[in-house]
N, C-alpha and C. Protein backbone atom coordinates (compact mmCIF):
# COMPACT_ATOMS: atom_id res chain seq x y z
N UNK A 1 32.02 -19.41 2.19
CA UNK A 1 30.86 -20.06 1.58
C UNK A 1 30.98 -21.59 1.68
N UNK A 2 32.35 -22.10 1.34
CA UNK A 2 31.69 -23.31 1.41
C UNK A 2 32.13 -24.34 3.02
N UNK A 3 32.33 -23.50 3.84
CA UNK A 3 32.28 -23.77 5.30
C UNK A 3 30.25 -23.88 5.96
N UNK A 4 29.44 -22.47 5.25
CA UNK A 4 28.38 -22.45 5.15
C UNK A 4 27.65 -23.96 4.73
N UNK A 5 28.28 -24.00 3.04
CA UNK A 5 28.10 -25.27 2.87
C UNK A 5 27.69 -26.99 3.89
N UNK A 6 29.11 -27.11 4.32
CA UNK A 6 29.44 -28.21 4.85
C UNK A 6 28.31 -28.22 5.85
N UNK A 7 28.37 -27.05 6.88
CA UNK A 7 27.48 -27.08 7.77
C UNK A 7 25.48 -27.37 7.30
N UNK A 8 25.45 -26.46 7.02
CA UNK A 8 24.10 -26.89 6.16
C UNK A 8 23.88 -28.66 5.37
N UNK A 9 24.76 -28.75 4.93
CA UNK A 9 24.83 -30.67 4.65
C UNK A 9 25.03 -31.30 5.59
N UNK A 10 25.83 -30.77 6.89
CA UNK A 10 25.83 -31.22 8.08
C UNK A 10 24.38 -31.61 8.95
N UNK A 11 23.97 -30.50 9.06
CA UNK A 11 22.37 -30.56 9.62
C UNK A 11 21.53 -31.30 9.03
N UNK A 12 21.64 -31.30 7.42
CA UNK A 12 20.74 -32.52 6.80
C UNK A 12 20.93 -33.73 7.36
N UNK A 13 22.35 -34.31 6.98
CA UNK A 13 23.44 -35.57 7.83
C UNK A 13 22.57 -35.98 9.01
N UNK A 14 22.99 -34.83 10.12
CA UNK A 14 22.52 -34.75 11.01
C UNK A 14 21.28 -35.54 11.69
N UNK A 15 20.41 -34.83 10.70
CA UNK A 15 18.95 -35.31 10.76
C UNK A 15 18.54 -36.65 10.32
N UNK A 16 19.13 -37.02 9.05
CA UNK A 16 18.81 -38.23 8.12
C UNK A 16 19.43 -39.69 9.26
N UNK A 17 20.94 -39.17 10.03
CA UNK A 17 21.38 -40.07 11.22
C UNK A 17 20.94 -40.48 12.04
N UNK A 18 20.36 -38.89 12.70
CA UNK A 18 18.92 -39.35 13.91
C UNK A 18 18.05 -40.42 13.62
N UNK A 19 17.60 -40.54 12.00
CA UNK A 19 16.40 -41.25 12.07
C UNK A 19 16.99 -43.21 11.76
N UNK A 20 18.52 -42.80 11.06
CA UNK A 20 19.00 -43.80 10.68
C UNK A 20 19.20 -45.38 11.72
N UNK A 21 20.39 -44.39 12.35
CA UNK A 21 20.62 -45.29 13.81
C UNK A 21 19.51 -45.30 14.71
N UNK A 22 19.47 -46.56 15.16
CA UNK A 22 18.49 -46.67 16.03
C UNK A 22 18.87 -46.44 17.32
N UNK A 23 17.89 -46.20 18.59
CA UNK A 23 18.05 -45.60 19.61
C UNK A 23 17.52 -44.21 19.81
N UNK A 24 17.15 -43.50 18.92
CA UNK A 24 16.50 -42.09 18.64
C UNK A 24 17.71 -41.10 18.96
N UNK A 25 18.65 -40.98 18.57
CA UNK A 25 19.84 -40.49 18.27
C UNK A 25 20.31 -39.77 19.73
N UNK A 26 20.83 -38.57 19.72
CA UNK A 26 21.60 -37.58 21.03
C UNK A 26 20.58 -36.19 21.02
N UNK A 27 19.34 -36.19 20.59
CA UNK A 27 18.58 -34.80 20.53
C UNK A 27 18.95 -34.12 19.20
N UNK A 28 18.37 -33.04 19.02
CA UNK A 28 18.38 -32.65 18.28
C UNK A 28 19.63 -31.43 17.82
N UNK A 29 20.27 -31.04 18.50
CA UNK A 29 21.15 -30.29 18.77
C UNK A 29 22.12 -31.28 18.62
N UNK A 30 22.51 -32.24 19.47
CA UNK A 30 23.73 -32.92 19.36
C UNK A 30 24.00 -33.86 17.89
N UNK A 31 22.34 -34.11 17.34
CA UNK A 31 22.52 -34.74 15.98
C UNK A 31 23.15 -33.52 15.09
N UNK A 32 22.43 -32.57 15.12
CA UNK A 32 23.43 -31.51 13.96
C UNK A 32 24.85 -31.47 14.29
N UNK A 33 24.96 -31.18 15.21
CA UNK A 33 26.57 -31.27 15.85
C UNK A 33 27.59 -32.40 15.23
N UNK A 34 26.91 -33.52 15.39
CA UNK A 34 27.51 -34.97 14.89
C UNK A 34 27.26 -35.02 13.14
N UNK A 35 26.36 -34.53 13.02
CA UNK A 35 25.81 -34.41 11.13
C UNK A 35 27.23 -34.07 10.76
N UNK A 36 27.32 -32.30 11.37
CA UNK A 36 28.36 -31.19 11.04
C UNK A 36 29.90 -32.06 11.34
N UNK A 37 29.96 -32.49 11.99
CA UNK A 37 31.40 -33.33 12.34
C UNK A 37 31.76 -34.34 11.56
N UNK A 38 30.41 -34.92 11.14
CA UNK A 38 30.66 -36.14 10.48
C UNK A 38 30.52 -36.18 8.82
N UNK A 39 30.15 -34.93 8.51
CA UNK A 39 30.20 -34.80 7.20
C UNK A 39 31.71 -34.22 6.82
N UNK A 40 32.70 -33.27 8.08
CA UNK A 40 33.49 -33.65 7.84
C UNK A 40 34.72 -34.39 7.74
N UNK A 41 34.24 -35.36 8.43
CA UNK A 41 34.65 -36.98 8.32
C UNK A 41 34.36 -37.57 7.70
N UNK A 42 33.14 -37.79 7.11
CA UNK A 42 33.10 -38.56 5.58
C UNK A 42 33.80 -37.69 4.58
N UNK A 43 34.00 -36.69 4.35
CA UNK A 43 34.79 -36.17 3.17
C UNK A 43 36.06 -36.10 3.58
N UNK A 44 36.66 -36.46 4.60
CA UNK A 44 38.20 -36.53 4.89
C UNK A 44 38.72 -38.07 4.31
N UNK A 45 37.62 -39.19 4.54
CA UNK A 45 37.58 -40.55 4.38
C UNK A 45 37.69 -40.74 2.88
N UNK A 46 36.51 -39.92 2.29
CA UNK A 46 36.35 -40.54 1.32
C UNK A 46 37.71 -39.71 -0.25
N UNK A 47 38.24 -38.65 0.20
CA UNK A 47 38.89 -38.39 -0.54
C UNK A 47 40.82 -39.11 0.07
N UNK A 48 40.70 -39.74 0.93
CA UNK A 48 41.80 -40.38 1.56
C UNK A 48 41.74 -41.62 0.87
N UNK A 49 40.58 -42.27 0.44
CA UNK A 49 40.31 -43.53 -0.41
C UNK A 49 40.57 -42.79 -2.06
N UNK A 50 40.71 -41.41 -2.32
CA UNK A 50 40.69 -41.14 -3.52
C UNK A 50 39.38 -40.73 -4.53
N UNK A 51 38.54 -40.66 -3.62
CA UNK A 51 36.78 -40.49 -4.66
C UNK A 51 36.83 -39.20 -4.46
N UNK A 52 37.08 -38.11 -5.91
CA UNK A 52 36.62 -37.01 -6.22
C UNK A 52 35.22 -36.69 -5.91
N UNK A 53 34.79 -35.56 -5.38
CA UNK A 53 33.33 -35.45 -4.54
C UNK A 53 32.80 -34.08 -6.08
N UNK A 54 32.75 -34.83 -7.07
CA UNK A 54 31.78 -34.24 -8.23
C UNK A 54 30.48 -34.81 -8.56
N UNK A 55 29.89 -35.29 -7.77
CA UNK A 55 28.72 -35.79 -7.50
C UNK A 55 27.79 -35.17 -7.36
N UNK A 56 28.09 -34.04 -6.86
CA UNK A 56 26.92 -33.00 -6.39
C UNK A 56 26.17 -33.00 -5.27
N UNK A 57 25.24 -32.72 -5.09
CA UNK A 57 24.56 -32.33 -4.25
C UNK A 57 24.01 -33.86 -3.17
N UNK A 58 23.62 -34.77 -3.72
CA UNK A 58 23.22 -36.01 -3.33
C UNK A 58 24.45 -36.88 -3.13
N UNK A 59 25.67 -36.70 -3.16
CA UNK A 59 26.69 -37.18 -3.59
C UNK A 59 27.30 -37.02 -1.99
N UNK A 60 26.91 -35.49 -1.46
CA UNK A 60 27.85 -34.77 -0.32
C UNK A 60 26.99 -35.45 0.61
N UNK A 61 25.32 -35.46 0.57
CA UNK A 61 24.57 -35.79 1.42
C UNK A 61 24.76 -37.32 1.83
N UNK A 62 25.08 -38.26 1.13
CA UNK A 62 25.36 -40.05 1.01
C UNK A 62 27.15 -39.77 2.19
N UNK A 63 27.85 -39.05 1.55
CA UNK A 63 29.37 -38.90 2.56
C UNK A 63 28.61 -38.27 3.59
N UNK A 64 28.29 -37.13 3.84
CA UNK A 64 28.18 -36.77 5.01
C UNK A 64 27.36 -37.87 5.92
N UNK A 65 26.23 -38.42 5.31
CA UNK A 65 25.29 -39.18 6.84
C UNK A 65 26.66 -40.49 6.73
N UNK A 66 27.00 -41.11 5.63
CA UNK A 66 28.24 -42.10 5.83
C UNK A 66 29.19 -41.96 7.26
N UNK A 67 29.99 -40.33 7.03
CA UNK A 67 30.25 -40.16 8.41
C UNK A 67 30.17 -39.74 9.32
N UNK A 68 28.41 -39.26 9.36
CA UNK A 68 27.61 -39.30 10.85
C UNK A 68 27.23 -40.15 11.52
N UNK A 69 27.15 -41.35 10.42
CA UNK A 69 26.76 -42.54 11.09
C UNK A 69 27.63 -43.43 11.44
N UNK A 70 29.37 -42.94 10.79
CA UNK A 70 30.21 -43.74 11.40
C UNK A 70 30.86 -43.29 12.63
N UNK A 71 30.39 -41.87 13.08
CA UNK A 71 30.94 -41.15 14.05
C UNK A 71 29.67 -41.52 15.44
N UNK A 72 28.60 -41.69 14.99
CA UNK A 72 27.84 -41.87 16.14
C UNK A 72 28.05 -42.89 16.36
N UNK A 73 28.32 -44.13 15.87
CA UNK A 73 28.87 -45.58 16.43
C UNK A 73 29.85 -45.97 17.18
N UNK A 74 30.67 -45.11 16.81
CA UNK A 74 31.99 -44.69 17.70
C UNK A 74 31.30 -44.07 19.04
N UNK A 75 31.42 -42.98 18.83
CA UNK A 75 30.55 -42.57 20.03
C UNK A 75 29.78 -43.20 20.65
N UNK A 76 29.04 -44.16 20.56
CA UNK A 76 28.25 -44.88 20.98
C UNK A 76 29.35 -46.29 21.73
N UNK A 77 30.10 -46.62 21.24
CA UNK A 77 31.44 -47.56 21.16
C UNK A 77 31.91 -47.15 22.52
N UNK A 78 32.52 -45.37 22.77
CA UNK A 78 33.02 -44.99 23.40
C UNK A 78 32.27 -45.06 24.64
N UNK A 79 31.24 -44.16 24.69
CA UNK A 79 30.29 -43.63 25.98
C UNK A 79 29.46 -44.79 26.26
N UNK A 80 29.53 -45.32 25.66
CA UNK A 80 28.47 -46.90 26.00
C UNK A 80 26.67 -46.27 26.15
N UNK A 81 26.58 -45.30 25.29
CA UNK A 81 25.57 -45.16 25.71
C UNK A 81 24.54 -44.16 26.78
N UNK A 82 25.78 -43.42 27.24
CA UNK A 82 25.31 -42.75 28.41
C UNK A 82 25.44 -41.10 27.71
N UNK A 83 25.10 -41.21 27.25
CA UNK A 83 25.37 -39.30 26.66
C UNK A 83 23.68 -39.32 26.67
N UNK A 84 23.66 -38.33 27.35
CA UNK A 84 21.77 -37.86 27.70
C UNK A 84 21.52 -36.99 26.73
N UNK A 85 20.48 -36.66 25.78
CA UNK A 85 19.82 -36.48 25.29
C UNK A 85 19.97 -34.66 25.81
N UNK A 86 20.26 -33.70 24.85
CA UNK A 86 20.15 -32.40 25.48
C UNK A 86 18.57 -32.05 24.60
């Protein structure tokens, strides 16, 4: 269940990233992908800094796009840009 979780906050992430970063993100598929990755990268981050995630529901959604949007920058860092749109 709460693998279900992550993923499902992932896809929100996901989505809220697409619209965040500019450039119109990696499609729609690759934004959930990056949501799902990066939500769990913001919760690896943010409990490595020590912030208990009892926040709830709006709490997971703020970490997760945090590290969708720090993972697509990277990515973006890395590929310079060239990852096509699936």
């Amino acid at each position: 269940m709460f693998i279900l979780w992550w993923i499902i906050v992932g896809i929100i992430a996901g989505w809220i990233t697409g619209k965040i970063v500019s450039g119109g993100g990696y499609g729609v598929f690759m934004d959930m992908v990056i949501g799902i990755i990066g939500a769990i990268v913001g919760g690896f981050i943010m409990r490595t800094l020590g912030f208990v995630g009892h926040g709830g529901f709006i709490y997971t959604i703020v970490v997760a796009v945090g590290g969708a949007v720090l993972l697509t920058l990277l990515l973006r860092l890395v590929t310079r840009g060239r990852v096509k749109q699936i």
